[in-house]
PDB file of N, CA and C in Angstrom:
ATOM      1  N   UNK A   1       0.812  -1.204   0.000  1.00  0.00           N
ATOM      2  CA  UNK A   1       0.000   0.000   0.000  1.00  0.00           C
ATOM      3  C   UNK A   1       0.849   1.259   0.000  1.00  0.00           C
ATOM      4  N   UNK A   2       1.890   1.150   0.731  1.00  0.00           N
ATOM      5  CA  UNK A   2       2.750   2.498   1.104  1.00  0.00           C
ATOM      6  C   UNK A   2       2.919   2.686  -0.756  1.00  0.00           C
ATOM      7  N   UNK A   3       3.372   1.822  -1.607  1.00  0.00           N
ATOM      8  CA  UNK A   3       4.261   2.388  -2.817  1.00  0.00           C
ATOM      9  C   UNK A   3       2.722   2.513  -3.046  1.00  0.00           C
ATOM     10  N   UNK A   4       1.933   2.179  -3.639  1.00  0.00           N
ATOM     11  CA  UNK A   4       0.802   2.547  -4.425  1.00  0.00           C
ATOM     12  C   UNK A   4       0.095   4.743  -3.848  1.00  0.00           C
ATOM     13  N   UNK A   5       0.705   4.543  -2.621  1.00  0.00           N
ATOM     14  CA  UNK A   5       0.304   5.512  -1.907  1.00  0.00           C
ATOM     15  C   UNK A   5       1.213   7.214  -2.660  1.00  0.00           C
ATOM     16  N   UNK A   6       2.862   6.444  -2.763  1.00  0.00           N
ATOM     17  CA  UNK A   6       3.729   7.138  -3.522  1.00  0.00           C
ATOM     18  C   UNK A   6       3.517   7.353  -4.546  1.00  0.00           C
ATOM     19  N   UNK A   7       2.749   6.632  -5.716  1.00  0.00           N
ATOM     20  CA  UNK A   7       2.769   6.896  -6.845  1.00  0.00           C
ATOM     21  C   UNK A   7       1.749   7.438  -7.033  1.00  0.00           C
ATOM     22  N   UNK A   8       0.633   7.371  -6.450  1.00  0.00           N
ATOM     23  CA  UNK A   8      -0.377   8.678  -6.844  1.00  0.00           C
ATOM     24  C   UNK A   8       0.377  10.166  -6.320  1.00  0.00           C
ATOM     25  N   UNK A   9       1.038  10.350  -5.460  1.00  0.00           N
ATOM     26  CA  UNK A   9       1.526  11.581  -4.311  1.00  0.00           C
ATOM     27  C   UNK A   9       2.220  11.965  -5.708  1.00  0.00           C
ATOM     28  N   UNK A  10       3.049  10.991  -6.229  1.00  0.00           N
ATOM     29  CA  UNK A  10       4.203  11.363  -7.640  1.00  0.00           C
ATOM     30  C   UNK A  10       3.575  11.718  -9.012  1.00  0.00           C
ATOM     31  N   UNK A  11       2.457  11.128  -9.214  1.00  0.00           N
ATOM     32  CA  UNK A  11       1.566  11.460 -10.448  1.00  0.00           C
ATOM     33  C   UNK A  11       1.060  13.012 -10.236  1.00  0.00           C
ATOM     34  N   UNK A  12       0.121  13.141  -8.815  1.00  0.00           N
ATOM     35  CA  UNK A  12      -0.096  13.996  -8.917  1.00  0.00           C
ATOM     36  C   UNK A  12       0.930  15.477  -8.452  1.00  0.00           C
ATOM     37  N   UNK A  13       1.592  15.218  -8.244  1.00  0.00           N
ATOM     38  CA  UNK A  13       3.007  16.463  -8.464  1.00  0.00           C
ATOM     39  C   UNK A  13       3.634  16.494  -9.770  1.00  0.00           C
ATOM     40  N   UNK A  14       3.548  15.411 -10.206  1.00  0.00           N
ATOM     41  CA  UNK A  14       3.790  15.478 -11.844  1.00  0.00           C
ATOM     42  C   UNK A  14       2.274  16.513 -12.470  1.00  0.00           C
ATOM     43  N   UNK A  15       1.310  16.498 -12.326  1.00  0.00           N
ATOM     44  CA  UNK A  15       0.567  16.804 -13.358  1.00  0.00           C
ATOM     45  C   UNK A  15       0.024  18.255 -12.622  1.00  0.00           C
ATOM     46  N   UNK A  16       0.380  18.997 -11.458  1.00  0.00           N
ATOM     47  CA  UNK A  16       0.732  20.155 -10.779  1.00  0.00           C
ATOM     48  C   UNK A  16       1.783  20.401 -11.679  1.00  0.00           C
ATOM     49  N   UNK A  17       2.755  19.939 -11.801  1.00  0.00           N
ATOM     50  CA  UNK A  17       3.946  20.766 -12.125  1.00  0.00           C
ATOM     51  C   UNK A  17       3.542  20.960 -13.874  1.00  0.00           C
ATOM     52  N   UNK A  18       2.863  20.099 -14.363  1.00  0.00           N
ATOM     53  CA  UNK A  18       3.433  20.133 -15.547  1.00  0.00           C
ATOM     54  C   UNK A  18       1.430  21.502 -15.990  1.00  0.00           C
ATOM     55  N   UNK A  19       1.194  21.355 -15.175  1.00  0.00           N
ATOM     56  CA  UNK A  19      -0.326  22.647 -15.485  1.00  0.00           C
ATOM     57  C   UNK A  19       0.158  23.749 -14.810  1.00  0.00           C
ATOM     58  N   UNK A  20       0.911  23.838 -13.858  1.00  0.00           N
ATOM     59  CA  UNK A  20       1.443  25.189 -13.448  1.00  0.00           C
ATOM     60  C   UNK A  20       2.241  25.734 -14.438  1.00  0.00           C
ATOM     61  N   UNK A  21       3.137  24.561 -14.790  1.00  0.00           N
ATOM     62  CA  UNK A  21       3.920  25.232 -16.192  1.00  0.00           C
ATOM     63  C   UNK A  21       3.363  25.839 -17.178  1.00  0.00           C
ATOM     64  N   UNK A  22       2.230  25.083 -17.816  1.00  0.00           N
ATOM     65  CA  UNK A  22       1.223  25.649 -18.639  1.00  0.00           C
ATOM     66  C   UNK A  22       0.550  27.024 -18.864  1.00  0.00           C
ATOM     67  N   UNK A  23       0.246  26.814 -17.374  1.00  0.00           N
ATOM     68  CA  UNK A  23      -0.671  28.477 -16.749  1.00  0.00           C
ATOM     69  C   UNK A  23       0.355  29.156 -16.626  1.00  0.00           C
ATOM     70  N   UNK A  24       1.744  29.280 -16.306  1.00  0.00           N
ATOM     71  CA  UNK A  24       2.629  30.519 -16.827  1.00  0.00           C
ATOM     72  C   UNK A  24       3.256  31.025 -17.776  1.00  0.00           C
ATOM     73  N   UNK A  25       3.245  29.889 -18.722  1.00  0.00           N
ATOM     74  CA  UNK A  25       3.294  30.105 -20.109  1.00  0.00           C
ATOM     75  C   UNK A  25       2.237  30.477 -20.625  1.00  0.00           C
ATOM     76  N   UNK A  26       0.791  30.849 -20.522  1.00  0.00           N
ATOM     77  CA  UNK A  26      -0.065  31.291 -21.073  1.00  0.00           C
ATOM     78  C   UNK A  26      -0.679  32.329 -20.080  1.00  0.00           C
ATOM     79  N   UNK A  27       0.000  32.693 -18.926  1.00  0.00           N
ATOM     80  CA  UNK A  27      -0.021  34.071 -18.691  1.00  0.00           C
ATOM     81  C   UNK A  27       0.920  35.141 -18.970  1.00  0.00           C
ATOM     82  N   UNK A  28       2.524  34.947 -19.486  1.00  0.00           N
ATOM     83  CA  UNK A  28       3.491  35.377 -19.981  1.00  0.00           C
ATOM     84  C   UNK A  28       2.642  35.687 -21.257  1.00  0.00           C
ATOM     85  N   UNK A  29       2.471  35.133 -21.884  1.00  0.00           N
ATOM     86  CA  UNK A  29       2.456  35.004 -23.456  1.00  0.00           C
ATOM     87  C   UNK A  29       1.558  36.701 -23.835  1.00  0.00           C
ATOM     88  N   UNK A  30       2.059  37.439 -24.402  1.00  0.00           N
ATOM     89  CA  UNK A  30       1.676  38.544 -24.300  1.00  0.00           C
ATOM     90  C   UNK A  30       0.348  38.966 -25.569  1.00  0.00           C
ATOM     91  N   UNK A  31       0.180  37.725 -26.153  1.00  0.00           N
ATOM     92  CA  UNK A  31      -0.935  37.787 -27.248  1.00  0.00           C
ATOM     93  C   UNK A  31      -0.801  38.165 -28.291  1.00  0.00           C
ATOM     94  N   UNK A  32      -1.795  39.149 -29.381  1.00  0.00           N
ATOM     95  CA  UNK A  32      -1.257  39.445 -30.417  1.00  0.00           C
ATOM     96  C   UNK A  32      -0.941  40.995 -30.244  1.00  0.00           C
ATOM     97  N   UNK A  33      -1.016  41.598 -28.646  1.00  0.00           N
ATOM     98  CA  UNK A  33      -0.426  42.875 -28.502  1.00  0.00           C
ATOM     99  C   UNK A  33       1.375  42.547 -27.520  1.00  0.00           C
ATOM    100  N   UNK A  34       2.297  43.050 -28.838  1.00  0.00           N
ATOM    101  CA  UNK A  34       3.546  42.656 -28.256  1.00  0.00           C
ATOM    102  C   UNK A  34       4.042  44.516 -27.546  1.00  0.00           C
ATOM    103  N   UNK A  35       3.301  45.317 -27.837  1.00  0.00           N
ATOM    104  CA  UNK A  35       4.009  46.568 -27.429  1.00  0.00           C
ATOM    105  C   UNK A  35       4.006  47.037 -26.140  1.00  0.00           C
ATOM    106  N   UNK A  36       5.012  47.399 -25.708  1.00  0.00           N
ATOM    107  CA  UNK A  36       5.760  47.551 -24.086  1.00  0.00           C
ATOM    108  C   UNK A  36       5.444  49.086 -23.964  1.00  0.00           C
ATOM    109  N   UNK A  37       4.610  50.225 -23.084  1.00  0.00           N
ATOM    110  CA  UNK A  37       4.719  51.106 -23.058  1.00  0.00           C
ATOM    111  C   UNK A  37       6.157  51.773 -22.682  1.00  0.00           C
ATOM    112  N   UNK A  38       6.650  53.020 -22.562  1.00  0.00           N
ATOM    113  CA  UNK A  38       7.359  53.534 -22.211  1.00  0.00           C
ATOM    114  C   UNK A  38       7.043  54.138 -20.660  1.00  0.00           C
ATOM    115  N   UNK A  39       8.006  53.294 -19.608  1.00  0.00           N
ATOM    116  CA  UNK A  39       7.759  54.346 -18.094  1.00  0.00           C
ATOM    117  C   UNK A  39       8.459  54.225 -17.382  1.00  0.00           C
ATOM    118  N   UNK A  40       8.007  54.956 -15.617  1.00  0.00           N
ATOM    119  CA  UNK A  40       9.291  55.717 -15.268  1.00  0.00           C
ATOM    120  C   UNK A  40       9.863  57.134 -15.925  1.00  0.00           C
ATOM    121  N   UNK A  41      10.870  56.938 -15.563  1.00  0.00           N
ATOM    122  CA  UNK A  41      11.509  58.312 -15.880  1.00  0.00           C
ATOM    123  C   UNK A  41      11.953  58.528 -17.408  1.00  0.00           C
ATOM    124  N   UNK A  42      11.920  56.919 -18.165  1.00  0.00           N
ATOM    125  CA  UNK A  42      12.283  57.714 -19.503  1.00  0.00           C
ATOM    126  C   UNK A  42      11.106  57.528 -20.106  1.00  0.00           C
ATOM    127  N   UNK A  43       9.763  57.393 -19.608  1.00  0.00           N
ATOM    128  CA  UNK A  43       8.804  58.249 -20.018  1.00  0.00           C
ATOM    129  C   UNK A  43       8.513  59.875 -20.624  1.00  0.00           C
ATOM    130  N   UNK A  44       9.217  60.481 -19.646  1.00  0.00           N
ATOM    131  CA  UNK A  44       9.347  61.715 -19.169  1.00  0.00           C
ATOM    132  C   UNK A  44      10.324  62.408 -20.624  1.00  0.00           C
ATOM    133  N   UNK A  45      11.506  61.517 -20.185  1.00  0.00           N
ATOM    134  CA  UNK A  45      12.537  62.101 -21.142  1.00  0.00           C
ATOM    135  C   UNK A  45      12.223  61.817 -22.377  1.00  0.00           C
ATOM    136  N   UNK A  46      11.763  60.954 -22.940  1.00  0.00           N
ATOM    137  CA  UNK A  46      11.071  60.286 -24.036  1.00  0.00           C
ATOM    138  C   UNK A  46       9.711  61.356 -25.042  1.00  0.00           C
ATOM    139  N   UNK A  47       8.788  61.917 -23.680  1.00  0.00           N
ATOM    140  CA  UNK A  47       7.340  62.907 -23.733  1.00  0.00           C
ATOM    141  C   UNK A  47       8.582  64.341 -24.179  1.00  0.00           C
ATOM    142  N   UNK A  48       9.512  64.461 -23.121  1.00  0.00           N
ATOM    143  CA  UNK A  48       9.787  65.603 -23.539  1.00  0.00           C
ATOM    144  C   UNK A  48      10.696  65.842 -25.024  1.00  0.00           C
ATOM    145  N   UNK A  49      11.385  65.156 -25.290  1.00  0.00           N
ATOM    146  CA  UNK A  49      11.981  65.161 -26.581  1.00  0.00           C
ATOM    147  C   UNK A  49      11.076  65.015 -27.967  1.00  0.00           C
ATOM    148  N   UNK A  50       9.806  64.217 -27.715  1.00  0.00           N
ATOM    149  CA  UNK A  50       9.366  64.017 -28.934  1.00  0.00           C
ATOM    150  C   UNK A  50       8.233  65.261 -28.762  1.00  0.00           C
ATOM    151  N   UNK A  51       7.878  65.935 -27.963  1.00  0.00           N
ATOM    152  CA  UNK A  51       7.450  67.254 -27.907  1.00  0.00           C
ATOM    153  C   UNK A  51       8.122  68.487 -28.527  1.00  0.00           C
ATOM    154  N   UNK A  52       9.366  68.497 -27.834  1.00  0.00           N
ATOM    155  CA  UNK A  52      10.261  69.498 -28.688  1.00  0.00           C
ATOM    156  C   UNK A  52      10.530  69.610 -29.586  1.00  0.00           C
ATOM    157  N   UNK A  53      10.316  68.058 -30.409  1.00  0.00           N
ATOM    158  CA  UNK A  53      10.981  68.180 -31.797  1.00  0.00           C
ATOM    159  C   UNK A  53       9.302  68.352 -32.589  1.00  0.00           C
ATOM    160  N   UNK A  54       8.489  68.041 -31.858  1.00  0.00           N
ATOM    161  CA  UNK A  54       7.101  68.757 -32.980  1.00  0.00           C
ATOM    162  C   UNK A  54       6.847  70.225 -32.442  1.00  0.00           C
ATOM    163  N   UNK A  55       7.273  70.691 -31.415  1.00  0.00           N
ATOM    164  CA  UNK A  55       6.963  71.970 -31.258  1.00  0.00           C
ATOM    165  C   UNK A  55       6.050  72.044 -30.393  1.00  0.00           C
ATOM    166  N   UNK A  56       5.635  71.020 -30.106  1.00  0.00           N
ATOM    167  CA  UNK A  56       4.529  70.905 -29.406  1.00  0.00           C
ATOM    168  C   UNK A  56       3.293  69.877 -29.121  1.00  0.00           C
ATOM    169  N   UNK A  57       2.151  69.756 -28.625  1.00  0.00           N
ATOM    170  CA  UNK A  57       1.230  68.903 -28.403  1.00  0.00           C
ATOM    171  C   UNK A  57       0.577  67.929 -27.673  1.00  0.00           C
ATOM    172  N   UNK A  58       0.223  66.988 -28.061  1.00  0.00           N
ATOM    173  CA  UNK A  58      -0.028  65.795 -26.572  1.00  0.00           C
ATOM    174  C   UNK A  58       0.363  64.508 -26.593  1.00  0.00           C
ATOM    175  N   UNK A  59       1.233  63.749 -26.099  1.00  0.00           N
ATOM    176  CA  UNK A  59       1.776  62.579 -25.798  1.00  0.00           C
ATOM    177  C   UNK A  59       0.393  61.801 -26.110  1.00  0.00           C
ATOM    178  N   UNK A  60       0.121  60.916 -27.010  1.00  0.00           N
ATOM    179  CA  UNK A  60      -1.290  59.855 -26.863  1.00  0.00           C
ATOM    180  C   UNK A  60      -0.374  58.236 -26.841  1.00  0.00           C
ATOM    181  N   UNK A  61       0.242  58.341 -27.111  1.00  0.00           N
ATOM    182  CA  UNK A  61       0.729  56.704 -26.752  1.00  0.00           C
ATOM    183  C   UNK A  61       2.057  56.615 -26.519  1.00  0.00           C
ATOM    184  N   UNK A  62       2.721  55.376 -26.288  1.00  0.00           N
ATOM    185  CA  UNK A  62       4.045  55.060 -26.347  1.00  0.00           C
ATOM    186  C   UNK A  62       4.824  53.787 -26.230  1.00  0.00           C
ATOM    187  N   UNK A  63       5.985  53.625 -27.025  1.00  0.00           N
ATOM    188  CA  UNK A  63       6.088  52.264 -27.445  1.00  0.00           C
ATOM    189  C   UNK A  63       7.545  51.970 -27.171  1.00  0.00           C
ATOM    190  N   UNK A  64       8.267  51.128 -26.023  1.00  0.00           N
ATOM    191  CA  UNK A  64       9.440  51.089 -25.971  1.00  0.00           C
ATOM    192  C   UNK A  64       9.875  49.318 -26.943  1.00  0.00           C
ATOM    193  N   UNK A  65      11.155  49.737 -27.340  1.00  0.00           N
ATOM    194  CA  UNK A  65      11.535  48.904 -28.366  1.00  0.00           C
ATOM    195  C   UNK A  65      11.132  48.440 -29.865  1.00  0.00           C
ATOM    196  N   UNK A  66      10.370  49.708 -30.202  1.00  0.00           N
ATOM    197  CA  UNK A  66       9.814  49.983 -31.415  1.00  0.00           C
ATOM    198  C   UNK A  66      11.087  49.549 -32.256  1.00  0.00           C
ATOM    199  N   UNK A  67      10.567  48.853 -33.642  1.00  0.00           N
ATOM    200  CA  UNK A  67      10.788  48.680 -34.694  1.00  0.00           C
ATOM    201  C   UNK A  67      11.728  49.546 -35.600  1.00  0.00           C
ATOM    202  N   UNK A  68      11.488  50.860 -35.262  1.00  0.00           N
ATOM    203  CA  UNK A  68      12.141  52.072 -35.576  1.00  0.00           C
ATOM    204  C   UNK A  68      13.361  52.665 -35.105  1.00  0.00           C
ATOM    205  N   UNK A  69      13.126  51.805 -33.241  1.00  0.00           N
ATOM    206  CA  UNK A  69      13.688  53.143 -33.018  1.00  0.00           C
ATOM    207  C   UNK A  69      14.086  52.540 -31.284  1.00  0.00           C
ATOM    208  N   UNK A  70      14.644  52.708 -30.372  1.00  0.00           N
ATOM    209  CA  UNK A  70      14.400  52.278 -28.821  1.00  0.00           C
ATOM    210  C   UNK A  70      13.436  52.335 -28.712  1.00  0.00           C
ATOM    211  N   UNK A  71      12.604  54.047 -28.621  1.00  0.00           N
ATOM    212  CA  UNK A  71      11.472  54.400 -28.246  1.00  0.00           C
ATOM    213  C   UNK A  71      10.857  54.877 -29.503  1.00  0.00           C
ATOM    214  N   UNK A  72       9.411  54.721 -29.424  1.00  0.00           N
ATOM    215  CA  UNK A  72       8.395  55.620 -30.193  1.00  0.00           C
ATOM    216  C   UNK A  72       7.376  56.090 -29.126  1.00  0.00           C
ATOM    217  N   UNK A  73       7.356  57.617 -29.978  1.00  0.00           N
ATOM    218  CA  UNK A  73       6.397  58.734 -29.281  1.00  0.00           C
ATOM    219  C   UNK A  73       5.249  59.049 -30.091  1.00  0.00           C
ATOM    220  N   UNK A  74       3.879  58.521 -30.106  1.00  0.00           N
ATOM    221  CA  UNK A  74       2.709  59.528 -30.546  1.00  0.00           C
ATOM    222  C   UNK A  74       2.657  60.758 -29.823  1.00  0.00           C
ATOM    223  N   UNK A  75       2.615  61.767 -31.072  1.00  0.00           N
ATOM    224  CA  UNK A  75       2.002  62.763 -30.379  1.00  0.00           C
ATOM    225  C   UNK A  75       0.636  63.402 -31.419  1.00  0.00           C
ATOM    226  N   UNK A  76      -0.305  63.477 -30.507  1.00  0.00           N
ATOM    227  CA  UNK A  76      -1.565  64.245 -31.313  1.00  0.00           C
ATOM    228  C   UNK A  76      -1.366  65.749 -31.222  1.00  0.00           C
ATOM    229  N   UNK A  77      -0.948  66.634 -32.708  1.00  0.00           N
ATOM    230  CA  UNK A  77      -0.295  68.053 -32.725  1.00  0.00           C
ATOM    231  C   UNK A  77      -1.740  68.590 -32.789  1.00  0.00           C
ATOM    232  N   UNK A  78      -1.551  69.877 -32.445  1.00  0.00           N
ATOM    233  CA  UNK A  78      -3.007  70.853 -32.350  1.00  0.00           C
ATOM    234  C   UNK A  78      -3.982  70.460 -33.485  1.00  0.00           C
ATOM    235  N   UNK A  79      -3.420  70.629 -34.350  1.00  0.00           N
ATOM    236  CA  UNK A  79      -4.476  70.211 -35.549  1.00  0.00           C
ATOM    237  C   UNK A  79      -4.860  69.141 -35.563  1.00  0.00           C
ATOM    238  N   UNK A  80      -4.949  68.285 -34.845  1.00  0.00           N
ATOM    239  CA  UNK A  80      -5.515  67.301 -34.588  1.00  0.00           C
ATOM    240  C   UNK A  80      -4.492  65.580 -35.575  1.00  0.00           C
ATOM    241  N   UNK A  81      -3.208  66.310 -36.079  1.00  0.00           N
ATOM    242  CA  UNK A  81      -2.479  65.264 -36.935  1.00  0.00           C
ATOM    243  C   UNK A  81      -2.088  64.343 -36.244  1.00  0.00           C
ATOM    244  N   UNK A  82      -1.429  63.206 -36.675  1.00  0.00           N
ATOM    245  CA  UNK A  82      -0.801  62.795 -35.552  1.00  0.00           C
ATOM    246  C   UNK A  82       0.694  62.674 -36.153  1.00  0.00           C
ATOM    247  N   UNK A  83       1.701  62.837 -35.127  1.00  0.00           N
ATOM    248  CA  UNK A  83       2.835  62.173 -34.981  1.00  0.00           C
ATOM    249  C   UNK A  83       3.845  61.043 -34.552  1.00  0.00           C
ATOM    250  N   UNK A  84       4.539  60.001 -35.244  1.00  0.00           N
ATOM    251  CA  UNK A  84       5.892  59.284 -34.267  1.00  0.00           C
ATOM    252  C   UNK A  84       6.737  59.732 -34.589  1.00  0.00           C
ATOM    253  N   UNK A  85       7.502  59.994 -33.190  1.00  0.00           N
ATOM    254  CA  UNK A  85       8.366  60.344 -32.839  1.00  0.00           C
ATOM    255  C   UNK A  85       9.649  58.886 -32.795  1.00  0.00           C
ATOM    256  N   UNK A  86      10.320  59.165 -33.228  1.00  0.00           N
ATOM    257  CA  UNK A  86      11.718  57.665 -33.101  1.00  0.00           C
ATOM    258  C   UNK A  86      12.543  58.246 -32.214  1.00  0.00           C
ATOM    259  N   UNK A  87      13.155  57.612 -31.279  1.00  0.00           N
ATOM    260  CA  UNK A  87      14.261  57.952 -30.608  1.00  0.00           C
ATOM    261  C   UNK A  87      15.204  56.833 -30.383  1.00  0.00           C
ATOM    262  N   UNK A  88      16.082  56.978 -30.258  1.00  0.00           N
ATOM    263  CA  UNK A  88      17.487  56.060 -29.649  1.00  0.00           C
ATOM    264  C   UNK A  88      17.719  56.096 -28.275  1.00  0.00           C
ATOM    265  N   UNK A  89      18.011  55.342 -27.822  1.00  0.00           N
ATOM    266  CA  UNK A  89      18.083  54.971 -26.073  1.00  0.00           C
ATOM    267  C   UNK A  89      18.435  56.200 -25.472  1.00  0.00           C
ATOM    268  N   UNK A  90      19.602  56.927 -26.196  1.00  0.00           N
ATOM    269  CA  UNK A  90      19.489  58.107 -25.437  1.00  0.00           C
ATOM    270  C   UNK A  90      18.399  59.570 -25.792  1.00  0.00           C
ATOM    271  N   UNK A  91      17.526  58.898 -26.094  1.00  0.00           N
ATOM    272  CA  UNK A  91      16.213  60.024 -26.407  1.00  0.00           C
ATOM    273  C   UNK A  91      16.863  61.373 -27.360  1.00  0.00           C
ATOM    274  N   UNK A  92      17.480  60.487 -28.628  1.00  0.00           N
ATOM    275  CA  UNK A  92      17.604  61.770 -29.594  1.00  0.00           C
ATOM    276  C   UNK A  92      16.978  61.325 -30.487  1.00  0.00           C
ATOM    277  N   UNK A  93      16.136  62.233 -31.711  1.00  0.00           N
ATOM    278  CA  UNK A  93      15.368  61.670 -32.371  1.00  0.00           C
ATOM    279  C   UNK A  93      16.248  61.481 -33.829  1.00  0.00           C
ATOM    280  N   UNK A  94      15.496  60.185 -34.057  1.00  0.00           N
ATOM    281  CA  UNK A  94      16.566  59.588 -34.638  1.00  0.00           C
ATOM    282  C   UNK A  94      15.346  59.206 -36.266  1.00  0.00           C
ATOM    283  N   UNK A  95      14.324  59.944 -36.264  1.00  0.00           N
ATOM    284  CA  UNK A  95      13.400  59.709 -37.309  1.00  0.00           C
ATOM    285  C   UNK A  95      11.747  60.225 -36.859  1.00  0.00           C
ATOM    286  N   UNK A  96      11.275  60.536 -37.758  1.00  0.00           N
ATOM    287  CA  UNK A  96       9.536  61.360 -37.350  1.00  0.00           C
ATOM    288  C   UNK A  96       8.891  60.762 -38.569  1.00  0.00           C
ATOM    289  N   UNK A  97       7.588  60.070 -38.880  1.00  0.00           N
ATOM    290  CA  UNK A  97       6.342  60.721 -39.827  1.00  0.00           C
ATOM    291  C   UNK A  97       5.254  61.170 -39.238  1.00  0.00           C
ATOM    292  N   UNK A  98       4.684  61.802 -39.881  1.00  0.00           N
ATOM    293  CA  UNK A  98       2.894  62.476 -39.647  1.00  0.00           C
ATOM    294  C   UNK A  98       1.677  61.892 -40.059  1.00  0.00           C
ATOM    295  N   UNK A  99       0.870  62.172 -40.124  1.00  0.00           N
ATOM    296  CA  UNK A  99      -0.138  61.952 -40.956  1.00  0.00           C
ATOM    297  C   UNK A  99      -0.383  62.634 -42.027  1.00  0.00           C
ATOM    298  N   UNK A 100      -0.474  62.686 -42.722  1.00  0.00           N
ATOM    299  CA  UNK A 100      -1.400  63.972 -43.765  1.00  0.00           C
ATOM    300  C   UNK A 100      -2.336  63.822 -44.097  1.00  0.00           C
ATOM    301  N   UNK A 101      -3.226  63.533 -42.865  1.00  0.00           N
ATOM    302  CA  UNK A 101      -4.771  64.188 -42.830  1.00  0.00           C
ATOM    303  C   UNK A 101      -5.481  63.653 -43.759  1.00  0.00           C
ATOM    304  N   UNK A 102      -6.484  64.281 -43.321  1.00  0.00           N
ATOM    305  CA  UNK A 102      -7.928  63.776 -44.222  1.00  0.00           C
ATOM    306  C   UNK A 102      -7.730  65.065 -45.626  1.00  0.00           C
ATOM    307  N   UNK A 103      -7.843  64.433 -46.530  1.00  0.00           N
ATOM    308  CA  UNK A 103      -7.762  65.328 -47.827  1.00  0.00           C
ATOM    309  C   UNK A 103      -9.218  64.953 -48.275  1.00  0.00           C
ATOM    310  N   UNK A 104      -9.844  66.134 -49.322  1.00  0.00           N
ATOM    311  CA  UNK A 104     -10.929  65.770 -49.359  1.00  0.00           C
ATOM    312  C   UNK A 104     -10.941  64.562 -51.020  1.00  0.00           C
ATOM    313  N   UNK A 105     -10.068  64.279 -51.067  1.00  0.00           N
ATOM    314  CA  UNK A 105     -10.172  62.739 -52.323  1.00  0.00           C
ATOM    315  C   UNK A 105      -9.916  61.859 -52.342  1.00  0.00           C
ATOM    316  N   UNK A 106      -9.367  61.506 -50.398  1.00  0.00           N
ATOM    317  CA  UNK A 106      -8.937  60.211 -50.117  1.00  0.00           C
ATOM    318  C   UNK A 106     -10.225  59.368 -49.747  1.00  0.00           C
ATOM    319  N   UNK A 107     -10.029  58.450 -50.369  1.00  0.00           N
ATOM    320  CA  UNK A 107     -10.592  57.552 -50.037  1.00  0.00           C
ATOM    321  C   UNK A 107     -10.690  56.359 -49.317  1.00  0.00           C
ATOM    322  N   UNK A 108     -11.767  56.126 -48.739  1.00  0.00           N
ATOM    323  CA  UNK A 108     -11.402  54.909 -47.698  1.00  0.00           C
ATOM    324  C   UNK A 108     -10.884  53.500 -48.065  1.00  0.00           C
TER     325      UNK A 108
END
């Protein structure tokens, strides 16, 4: 009885271990959104550089380890355009596009 007693105690720590594994691999797993905001303090440094270099406006998103760039900065400029901002780890901008707006012959 004692071994029959062990091998369920061993099965079931086997099949704990091997569903805990599971459930942290499918709480890691970051889905089909892979983008890391930007925060902390090079938030800050990040908001303020890609501000300066449009002159101005409002921080609406942010993306560390962008494709582009270390960091990317949206910024929504007064006119309602939008901007990214690219930067390099040390928050110099290292690339920008805009939008160019709604024209009245674009089409959807």
């Amino acid at each position: 009885m004692k071994r029959r007693g062990k091998w369920i105690v061993g099965a079931a720590l086997s099949v704990a271990l091997v569903g805990g594994g599971t459930g942290i691999a499918v709480a890691t797993s970051g889905g089909d959104d892979s983008e890391r905001p930007i925060t902390g303090p090079a938030l800050e440094k990040a908001s303020a550089a890609a501000l300066a270099h449009t002159g101005g406006g409002k921080v609406t998103e942010t993306e560390a380890g962008d494709e582009d760039g270390y960091y990317e900065v949206e910024v929504t400029l007064d006119n309602h355009k939008q901007a990214d901002v690219h930067l390099d780890k040390d928050f110099k901008v290292i690339g920008s596009n805009a939008d160019s707006g709604d024209k009245p012959n674009d089409k959807d």
